[in-house]
N, C-alpha and C. Protein backbone atom coordinates (compact mmCIF):
# COMPACT_ATOMS: atom_id res chain seq x y z
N UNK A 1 -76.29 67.42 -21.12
CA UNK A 1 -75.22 68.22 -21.68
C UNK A 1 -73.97 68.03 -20.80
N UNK A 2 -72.95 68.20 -21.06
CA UNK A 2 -71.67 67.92 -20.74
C UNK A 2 -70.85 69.08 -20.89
N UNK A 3 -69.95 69.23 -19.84
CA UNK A 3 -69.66 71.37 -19.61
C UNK A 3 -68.98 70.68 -20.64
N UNK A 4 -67.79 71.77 -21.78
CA UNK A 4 -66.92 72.17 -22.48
C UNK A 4 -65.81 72.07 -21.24
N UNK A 5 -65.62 72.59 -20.37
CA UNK A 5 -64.38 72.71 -19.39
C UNK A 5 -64.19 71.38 -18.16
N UNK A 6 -64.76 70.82 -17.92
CA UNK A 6 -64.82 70.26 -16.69
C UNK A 6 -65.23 68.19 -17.41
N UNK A 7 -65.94 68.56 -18.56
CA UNK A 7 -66.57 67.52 -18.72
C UNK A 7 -67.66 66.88 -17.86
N UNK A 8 -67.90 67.42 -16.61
CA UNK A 8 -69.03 67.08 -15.64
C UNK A 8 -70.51 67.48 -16.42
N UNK A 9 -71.56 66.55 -16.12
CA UNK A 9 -72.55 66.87 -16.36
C UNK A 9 -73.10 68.11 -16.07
N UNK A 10 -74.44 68.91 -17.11
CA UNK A 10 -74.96 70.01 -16.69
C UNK A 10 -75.84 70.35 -17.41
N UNK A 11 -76.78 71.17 -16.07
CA UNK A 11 -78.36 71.28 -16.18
C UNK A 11 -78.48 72.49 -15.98
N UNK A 12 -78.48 73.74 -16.81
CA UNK A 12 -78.28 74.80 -16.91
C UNK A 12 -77.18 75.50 -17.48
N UNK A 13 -77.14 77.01 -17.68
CA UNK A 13 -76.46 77.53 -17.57
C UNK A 13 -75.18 77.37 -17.41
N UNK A 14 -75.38 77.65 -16.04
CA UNK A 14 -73.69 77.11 -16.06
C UNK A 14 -72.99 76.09 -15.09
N UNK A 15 -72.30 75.53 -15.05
CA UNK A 15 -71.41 74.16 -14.67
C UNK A 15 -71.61 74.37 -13.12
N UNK A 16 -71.96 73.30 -12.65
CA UNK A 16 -72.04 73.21 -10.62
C UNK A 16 -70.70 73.08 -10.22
N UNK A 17 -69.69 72.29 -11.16
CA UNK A 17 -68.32 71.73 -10.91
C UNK A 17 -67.35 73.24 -10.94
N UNK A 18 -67.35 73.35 -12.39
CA UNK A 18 -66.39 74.45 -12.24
C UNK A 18 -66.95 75.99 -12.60
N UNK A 19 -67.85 76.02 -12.91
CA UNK A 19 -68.45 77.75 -13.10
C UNK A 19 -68.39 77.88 -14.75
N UNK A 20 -68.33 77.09 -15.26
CA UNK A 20 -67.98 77.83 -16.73
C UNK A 20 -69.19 77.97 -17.50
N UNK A 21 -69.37 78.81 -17.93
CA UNK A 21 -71.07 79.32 -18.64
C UNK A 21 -71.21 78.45 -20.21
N UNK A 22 -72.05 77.80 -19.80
CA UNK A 22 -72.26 76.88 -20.95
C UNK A 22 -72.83 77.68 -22.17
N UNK A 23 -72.73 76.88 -23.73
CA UNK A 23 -73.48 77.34 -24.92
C UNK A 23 -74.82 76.87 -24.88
N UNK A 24 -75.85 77.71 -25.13
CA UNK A 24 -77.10 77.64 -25.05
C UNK A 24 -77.64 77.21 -25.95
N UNK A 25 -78.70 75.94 -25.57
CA UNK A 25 -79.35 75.49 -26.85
C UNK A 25 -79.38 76.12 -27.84
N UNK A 26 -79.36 75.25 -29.49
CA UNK A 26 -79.35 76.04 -30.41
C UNK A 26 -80.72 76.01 -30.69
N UNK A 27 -81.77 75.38 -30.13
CA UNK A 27 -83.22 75.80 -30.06
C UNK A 27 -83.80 75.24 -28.50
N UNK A 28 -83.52 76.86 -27.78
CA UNK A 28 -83.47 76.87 -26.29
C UNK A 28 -85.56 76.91 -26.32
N UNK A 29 -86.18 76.01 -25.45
CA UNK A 29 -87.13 75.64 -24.98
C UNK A 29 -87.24 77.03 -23.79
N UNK A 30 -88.39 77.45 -23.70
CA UNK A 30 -88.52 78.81 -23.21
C UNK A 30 -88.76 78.48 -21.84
N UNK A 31 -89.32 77.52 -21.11
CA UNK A 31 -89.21 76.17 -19.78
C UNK A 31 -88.03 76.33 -19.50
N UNK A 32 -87.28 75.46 -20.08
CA UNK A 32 -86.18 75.15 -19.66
C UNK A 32 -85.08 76.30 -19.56
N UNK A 33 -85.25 77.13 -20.43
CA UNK A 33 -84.05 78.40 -20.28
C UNK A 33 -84.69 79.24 -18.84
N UNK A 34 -86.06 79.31 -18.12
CA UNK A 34 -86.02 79.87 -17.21
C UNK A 34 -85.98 78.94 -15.76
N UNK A 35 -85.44 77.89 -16.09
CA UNK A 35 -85.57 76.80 -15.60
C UNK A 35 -87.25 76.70 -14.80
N UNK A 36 -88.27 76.50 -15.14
CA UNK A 36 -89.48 76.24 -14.75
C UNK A 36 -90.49 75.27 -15.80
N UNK A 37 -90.91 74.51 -14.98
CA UNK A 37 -91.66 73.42 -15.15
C UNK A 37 -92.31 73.72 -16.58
N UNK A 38 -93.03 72.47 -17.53
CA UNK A 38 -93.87 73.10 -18.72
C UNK A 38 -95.45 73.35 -17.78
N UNK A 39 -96.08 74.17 -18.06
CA UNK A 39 -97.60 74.41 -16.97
C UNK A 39 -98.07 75.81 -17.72
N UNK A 40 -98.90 75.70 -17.60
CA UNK A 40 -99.72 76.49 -18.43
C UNK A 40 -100.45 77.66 -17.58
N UNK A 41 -100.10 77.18 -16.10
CA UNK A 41 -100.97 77.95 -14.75
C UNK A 41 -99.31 78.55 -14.19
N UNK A 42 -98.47 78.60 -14.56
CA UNK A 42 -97.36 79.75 -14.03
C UNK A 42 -97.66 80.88 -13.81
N UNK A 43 -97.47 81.71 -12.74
CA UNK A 43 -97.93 82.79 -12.30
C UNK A 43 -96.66 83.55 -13.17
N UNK A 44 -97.25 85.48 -13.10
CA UNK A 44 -96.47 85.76 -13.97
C UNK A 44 -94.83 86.24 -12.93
N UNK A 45 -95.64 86.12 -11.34
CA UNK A 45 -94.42 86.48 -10.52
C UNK A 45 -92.94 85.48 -10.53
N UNK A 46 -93.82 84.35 -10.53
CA UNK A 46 -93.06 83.24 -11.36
C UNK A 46 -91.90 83.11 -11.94
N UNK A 47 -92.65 83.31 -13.14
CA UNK A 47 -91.61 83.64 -14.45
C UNK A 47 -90.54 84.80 -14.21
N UNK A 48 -91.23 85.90 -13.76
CA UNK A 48 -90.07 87.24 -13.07
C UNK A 48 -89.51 86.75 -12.00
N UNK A 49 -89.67 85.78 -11.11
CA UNK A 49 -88.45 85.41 -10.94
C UNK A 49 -87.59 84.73 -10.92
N UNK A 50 -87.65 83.64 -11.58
CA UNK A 50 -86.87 83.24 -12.62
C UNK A 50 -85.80 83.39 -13.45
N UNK A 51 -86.76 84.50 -14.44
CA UNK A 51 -86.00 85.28 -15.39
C UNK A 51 -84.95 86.32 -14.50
N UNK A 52 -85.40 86.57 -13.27
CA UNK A 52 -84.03 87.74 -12.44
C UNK A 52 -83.03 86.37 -11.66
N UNK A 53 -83.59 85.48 -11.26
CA UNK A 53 -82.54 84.63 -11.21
C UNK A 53 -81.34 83.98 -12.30
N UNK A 54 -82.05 83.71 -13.31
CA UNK A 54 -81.25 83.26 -14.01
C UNK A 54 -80.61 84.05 -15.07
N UNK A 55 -80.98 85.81 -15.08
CA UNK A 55 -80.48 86.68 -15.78
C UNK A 55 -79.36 87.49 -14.86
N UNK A 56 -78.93 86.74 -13.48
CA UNK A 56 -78.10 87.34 -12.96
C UNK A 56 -76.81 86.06 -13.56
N UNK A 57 -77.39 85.21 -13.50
CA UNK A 57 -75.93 83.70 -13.33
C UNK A 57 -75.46 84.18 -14.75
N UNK A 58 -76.01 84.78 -16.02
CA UNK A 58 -75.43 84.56 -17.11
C UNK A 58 -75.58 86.36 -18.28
N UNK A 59 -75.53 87.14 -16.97
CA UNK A 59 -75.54 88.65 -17.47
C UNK A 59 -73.84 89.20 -18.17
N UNK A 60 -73.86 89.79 -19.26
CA UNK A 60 -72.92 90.02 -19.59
C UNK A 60 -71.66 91.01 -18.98
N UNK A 61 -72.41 91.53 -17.68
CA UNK A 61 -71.13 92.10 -16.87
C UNK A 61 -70.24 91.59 -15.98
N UNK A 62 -71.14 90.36 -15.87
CA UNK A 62 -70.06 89.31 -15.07
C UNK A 62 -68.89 88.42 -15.71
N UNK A 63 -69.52 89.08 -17.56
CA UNK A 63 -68.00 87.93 -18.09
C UNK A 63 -67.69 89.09 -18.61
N UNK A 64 -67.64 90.16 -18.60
CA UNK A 64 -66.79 91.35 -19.17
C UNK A 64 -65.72 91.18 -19.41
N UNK A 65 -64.90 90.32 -18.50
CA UNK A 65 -63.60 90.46 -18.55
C UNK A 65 -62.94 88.65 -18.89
N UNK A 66 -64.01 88.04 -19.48
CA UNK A 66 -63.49 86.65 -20.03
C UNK A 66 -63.25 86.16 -21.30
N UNK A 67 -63.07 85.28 -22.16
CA UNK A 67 -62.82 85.45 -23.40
C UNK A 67 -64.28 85.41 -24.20
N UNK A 68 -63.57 86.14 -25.52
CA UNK A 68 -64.94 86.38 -26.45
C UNK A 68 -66.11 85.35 -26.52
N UNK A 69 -65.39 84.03 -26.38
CA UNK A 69 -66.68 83.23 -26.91
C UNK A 69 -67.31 82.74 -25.58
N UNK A 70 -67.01 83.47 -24.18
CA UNK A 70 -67.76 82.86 -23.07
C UNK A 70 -69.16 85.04 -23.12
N UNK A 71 -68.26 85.84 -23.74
CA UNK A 71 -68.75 87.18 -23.96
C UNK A 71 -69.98 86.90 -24.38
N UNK A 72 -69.66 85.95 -25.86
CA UNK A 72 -70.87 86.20 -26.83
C UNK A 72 -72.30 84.86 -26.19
N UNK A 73 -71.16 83.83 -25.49
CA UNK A 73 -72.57 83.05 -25.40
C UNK A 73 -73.36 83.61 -23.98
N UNK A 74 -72.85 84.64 -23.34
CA UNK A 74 -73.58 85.14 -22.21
C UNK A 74 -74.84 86.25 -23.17
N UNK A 75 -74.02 86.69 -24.10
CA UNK A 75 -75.55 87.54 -25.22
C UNK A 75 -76.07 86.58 -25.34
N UNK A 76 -76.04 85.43 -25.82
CA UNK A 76 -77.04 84.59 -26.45
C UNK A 76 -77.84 83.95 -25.28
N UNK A 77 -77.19 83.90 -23.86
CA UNK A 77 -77.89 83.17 -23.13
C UNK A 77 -78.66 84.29 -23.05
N UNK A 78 -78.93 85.38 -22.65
CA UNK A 78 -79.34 86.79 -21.99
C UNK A 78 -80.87 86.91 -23.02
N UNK A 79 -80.05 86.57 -24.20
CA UNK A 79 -81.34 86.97 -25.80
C UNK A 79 -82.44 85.72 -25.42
N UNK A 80 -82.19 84.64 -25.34
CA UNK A 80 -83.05 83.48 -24.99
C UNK A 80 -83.73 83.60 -23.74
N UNK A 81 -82.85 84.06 -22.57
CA UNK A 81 -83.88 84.25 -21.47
C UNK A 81 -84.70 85.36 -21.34
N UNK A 82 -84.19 86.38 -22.05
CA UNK A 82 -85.42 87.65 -22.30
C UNK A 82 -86.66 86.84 -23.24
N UNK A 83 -86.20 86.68 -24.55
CA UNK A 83 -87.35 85.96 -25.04
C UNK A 83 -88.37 84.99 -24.50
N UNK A 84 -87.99 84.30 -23.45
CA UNK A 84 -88.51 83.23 -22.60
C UNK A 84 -89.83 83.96 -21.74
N UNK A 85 -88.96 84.91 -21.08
CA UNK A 85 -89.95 85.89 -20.47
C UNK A 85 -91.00 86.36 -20.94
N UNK A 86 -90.42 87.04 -22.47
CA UNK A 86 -91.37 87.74 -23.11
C UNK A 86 -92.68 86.90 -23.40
N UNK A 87 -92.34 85.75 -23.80
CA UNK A 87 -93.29 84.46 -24.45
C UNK A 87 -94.38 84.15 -23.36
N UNK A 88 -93.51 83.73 -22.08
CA UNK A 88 -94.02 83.36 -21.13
C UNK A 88 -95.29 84.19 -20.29
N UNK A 89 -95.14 85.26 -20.29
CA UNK A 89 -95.99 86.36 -19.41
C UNK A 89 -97.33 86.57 -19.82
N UNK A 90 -97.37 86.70 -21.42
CA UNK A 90 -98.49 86.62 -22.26
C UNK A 90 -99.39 85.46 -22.33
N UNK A 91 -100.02 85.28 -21.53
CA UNK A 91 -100.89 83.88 -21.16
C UNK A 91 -101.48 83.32 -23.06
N UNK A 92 -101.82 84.31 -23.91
CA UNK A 92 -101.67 83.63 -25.06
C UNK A 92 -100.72 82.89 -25.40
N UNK A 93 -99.62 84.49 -25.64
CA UNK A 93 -98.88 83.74 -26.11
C UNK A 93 -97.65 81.83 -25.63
N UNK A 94 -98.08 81.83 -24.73
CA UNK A 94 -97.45 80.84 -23.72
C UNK A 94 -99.02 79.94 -24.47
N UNK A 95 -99.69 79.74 -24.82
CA UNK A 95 -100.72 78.96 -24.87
C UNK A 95 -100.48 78.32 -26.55
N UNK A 96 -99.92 79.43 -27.05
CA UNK A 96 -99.03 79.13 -28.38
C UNK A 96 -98.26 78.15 -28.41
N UNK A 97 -97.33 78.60 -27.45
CA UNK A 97 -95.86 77.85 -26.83
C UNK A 97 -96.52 76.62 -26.38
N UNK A 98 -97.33 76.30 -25.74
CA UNK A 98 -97.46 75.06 -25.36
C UNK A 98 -98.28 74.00 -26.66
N UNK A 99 -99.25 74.85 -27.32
CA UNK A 99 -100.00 73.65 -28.57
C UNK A 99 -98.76 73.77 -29.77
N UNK A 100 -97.76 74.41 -30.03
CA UNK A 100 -97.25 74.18 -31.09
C UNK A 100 -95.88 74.35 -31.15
N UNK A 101 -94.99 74.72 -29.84
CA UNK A 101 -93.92 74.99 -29.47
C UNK A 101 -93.70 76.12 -30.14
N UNK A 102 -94.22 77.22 -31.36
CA UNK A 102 -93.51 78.47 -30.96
C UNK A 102 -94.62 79.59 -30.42
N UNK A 103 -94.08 80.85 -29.79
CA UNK A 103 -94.89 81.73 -29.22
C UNK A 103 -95.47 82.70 -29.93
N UNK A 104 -95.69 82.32 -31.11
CA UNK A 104 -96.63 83.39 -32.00
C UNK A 104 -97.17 82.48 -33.22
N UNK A 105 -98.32 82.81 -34.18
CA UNK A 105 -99.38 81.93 -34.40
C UNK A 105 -98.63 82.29 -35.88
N UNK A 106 -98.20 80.70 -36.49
CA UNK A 106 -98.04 80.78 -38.17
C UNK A 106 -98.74 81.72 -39.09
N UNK A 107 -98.04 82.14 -40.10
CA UNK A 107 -98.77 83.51 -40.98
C UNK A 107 -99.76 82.54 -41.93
N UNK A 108 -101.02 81.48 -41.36
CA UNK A 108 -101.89 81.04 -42.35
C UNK A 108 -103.25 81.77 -42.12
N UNK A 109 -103.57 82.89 -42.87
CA UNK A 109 -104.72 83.60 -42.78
C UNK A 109 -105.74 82.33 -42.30
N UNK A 110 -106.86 82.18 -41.77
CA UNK A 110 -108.32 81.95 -41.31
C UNK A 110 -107.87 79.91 -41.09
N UNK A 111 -107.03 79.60 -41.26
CA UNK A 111 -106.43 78.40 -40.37
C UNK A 111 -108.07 77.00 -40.77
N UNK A 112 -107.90 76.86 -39.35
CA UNK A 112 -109.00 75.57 -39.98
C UNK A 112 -110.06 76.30 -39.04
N UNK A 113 -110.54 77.28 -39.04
CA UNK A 113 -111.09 78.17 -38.11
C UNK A 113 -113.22 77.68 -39.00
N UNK A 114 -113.86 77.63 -37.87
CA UNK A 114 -115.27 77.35 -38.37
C UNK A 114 -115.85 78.54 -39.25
N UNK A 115 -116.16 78.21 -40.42
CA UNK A 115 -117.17 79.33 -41.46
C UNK A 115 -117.78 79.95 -40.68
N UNK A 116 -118.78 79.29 -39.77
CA UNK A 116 -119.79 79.96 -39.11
C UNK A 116 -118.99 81.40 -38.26
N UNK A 117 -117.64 80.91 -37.04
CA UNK A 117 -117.40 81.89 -36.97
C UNK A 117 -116.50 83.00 -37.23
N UNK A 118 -115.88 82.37 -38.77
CA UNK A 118 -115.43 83.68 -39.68
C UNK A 118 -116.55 84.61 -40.31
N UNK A 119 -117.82 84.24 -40.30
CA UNK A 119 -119.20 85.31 -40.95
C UNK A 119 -119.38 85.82 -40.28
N UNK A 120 -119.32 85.09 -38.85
CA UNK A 120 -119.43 86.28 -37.42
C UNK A 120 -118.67 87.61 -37.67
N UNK A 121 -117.01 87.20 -37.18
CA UNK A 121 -116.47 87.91 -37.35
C UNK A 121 -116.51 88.96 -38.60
N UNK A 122 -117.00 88.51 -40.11
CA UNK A 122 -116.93 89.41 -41.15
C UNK A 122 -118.38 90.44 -41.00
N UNK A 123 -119.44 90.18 -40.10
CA UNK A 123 -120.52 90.77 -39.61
C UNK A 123 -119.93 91.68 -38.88
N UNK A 124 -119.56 91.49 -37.71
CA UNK A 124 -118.99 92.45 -36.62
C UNK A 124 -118.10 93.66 -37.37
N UNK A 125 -117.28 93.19 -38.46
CA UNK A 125 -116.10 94.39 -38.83
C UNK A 125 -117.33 95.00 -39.66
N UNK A 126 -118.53 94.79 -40.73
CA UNK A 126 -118.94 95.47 -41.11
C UNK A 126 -120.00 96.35 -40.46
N UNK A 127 -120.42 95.56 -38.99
CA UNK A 127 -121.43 96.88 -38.05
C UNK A 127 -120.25 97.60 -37.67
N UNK A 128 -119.27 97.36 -36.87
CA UNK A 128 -117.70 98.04 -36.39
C UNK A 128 -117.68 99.48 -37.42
N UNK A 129 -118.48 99.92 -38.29
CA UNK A 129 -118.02 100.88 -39.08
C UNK A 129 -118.57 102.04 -38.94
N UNK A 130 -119.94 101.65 -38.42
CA UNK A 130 -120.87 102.23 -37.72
C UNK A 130 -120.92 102.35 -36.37
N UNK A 131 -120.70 101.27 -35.48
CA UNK A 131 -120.53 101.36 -33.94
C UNK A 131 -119.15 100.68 -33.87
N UNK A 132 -118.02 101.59 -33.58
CA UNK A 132 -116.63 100.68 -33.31
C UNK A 132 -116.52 100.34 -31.82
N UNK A 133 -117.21 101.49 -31.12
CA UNK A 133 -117.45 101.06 -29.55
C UNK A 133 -118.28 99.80 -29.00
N UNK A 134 -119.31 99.69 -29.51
CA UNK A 134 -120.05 98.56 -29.63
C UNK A 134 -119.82 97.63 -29.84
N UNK A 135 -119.65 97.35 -31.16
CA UNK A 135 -118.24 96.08 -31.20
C UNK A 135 -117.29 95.54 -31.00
N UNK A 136 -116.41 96.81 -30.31
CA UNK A 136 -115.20 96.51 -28.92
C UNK A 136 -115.86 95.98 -28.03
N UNK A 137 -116.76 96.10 -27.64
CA UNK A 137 -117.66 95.80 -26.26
C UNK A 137 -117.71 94.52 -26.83
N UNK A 138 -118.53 94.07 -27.84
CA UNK A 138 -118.96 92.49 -27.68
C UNK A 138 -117.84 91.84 -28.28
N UNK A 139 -116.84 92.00 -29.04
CA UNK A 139 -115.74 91.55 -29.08
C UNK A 139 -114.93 91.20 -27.74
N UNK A 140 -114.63 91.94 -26.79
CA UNK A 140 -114.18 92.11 -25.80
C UNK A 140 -114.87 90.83 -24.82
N UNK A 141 -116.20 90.63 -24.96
CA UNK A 141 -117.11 89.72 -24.41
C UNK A 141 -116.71 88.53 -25.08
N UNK A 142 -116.61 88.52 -26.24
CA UNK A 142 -116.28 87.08 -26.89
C UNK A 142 -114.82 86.35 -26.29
N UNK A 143 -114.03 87.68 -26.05
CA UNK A 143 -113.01 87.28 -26.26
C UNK A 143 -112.90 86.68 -25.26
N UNK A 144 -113.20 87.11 -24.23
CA UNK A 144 -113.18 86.53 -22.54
C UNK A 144 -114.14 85.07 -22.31
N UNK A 145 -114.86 84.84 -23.19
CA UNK A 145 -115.03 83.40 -23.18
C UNK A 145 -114.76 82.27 -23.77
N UNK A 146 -113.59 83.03 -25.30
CA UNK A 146 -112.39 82.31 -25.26
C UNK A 146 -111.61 81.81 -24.44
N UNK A 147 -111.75 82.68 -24.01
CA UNK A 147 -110.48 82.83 -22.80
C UNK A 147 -110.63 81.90 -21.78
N UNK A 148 -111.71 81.87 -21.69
CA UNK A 148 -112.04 80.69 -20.44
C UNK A 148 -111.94 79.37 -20.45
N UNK A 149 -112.66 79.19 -22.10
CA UNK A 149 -112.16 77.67 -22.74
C UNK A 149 -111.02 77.46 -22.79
N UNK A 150 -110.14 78.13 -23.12
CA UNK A 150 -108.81 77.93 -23.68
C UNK A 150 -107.89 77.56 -22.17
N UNK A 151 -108.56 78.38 -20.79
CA UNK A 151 -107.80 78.32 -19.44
C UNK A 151 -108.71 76.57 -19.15
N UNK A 152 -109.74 76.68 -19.44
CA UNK A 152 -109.96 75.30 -18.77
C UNK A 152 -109.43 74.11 -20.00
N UNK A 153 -109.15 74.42 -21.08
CA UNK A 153 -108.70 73.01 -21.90
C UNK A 153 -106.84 72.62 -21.43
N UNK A 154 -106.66 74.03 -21.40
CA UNK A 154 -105.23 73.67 -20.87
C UNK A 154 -104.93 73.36 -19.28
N UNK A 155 -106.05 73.58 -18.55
CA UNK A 155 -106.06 73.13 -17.30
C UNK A 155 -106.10 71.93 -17.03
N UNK A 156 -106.99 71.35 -18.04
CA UNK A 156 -107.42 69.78 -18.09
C UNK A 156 -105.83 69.25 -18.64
N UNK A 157 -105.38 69.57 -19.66
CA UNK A 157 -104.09 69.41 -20.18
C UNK A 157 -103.15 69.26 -19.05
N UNK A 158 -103.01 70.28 -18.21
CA UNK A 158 -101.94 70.14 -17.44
C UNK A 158 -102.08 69.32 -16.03
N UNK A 159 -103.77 68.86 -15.70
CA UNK A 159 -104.22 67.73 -14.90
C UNK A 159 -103.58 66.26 -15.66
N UNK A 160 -103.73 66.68 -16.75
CA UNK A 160 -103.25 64.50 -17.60
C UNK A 160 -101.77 64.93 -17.92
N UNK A 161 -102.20 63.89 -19.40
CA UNK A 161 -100.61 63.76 -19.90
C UNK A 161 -99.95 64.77 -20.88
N UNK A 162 -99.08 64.75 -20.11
CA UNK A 162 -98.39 66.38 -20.64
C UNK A 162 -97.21 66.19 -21.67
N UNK A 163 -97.14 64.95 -22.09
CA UNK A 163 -96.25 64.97 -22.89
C UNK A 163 -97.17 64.88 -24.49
N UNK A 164 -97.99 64.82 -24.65
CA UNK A 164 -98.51 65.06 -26.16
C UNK A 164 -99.40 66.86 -25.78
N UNK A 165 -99.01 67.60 -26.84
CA UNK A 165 -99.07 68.81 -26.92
C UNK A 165 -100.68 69.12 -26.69
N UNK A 166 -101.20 70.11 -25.86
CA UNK A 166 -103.24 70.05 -25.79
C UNK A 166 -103.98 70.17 -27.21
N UNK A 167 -104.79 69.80 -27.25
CA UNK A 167 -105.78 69.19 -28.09
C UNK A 167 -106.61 70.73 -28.38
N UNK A 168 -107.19 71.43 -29.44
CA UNK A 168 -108.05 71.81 -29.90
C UNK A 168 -108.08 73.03 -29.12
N UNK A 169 -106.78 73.85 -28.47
CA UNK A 169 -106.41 74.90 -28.29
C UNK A 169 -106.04 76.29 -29.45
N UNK A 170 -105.47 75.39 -30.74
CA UNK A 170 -104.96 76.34 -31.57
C UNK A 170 -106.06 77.26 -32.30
N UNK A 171 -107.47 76.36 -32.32
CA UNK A 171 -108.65 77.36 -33.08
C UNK A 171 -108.89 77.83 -31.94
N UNK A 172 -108.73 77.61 -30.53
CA UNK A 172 -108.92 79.30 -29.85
C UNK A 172 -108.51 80.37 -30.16
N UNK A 173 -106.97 79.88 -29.99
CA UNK A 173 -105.78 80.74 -29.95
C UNK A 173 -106.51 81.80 -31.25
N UNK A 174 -106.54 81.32 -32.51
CA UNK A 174 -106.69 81.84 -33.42
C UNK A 174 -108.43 82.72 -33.62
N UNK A 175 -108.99 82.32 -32.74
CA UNK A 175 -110.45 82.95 -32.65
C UNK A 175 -110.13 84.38 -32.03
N UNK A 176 -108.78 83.88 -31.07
CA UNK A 176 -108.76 85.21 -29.82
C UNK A 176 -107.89 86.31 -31.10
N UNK A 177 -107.15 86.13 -32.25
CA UNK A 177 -106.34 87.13 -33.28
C UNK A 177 -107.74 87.83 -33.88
N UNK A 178 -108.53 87.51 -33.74
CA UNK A 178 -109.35 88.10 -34.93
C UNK A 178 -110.16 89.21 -33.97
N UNK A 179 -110.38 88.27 -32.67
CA UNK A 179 -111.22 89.07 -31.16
C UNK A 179 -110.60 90.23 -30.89
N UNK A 180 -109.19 89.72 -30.89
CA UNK A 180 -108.19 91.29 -30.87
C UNK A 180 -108.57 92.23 -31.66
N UNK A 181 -108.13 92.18 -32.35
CA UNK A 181 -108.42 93.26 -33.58
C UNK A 181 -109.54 93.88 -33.56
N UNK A 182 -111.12 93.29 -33.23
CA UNK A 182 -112.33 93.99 -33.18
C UNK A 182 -112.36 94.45 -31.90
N UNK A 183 -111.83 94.36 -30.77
CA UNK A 183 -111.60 94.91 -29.46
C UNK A 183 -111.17 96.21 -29.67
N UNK A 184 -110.07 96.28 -30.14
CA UNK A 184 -109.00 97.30 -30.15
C UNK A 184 -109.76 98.20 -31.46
N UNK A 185 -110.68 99.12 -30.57
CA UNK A 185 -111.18 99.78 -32.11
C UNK A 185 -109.77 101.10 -32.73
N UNK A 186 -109.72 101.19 -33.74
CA UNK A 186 -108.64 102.50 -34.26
C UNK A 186 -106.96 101.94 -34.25
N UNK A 187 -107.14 100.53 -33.83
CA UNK A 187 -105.66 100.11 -33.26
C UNK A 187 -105.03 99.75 -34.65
């Protein structure tokens, strides 16, 4: 990118040359707006600080007093790096972000998800009616060994090559929406 004011190159925010707060991707990468690596093992202290670093360089009280369109792209930078955060912290949802680039799972009911364990799941909601505690419990159990696959496939992911998106993460992702829901009894 190339500042608007200075014409000097720039990697962030805002300009090294002359200070001027750049326009923010018009589809800002949630990485790159907190400036941190793509990794799937980011701690969440990490990301917080980050997000307080780079929500000080481009907070809207520091251009209070500059013209409107450096005003409005400090909202837009501010809206992207909150969202970044938000995405980021949620080890799902960041697991989203990494198999499909966005941070929440397309509205396609039951996906390419295995029969076998959608009957599961349609078993569990119908004992759940009778024992909702019970089935939070082994839901809760399932879910955590989702969870484990999903930390070691993207671990392996982020050991190789990181430029093709991980492999056979998204029917986790989508095992862990349904795990939710039977966890969370009354929710």
């Amino acid at each position: 990118m190339i500042c608007w004011r200075c014409r000097e190159k720039v990697e962030g925010p805002l300009c090294v040359s002359c200070g001027a707060l750049q326009p923010p991707p018009a589809a800002p990468d949630h990485f790159d707006v907190l400036g941190l690596d793509r990794a799937w093992s980011v701690e969440r202290q990490e990301i917080d600080a980050a997000w307080r670093a780079r929500s000080r360089l481009v907070h809207p009280d520091r251009f209070a007093a500059k013209s409107a369109v450096e005003r409005r792209m400090s909202l837009q930078w501010t809206a992207a790096i909150n969202s970044a955060r938000r995405a980021l912290r949620d080890p799902v949802r960041r697991g989203w972000y990494l198999a499909t680039g966005r941070d929440r799972p397309a509205d396609e009911p039951g996906g390419s998800l295995d029969p076998d364990f959608l009957e599961q799941i349609f078993e569990l909601q119908l004992e759940a009616q009778g024992d909702p505690q019970g089935v939070a419990a082994q839901a809760s159990a399932m879910r955590d060994a989702v969870m484990g696959e999903l930390d070691a496939r993207l671990q392996a992911w982020e050991q190789g090559d990181r430029t093709a998106p991980p492999t056979g993460v998204t029917e986790l992702l989508d095992r862990m929406k349904y795990l939710d829901n039977l966890a969370q009894p009354g929710a």
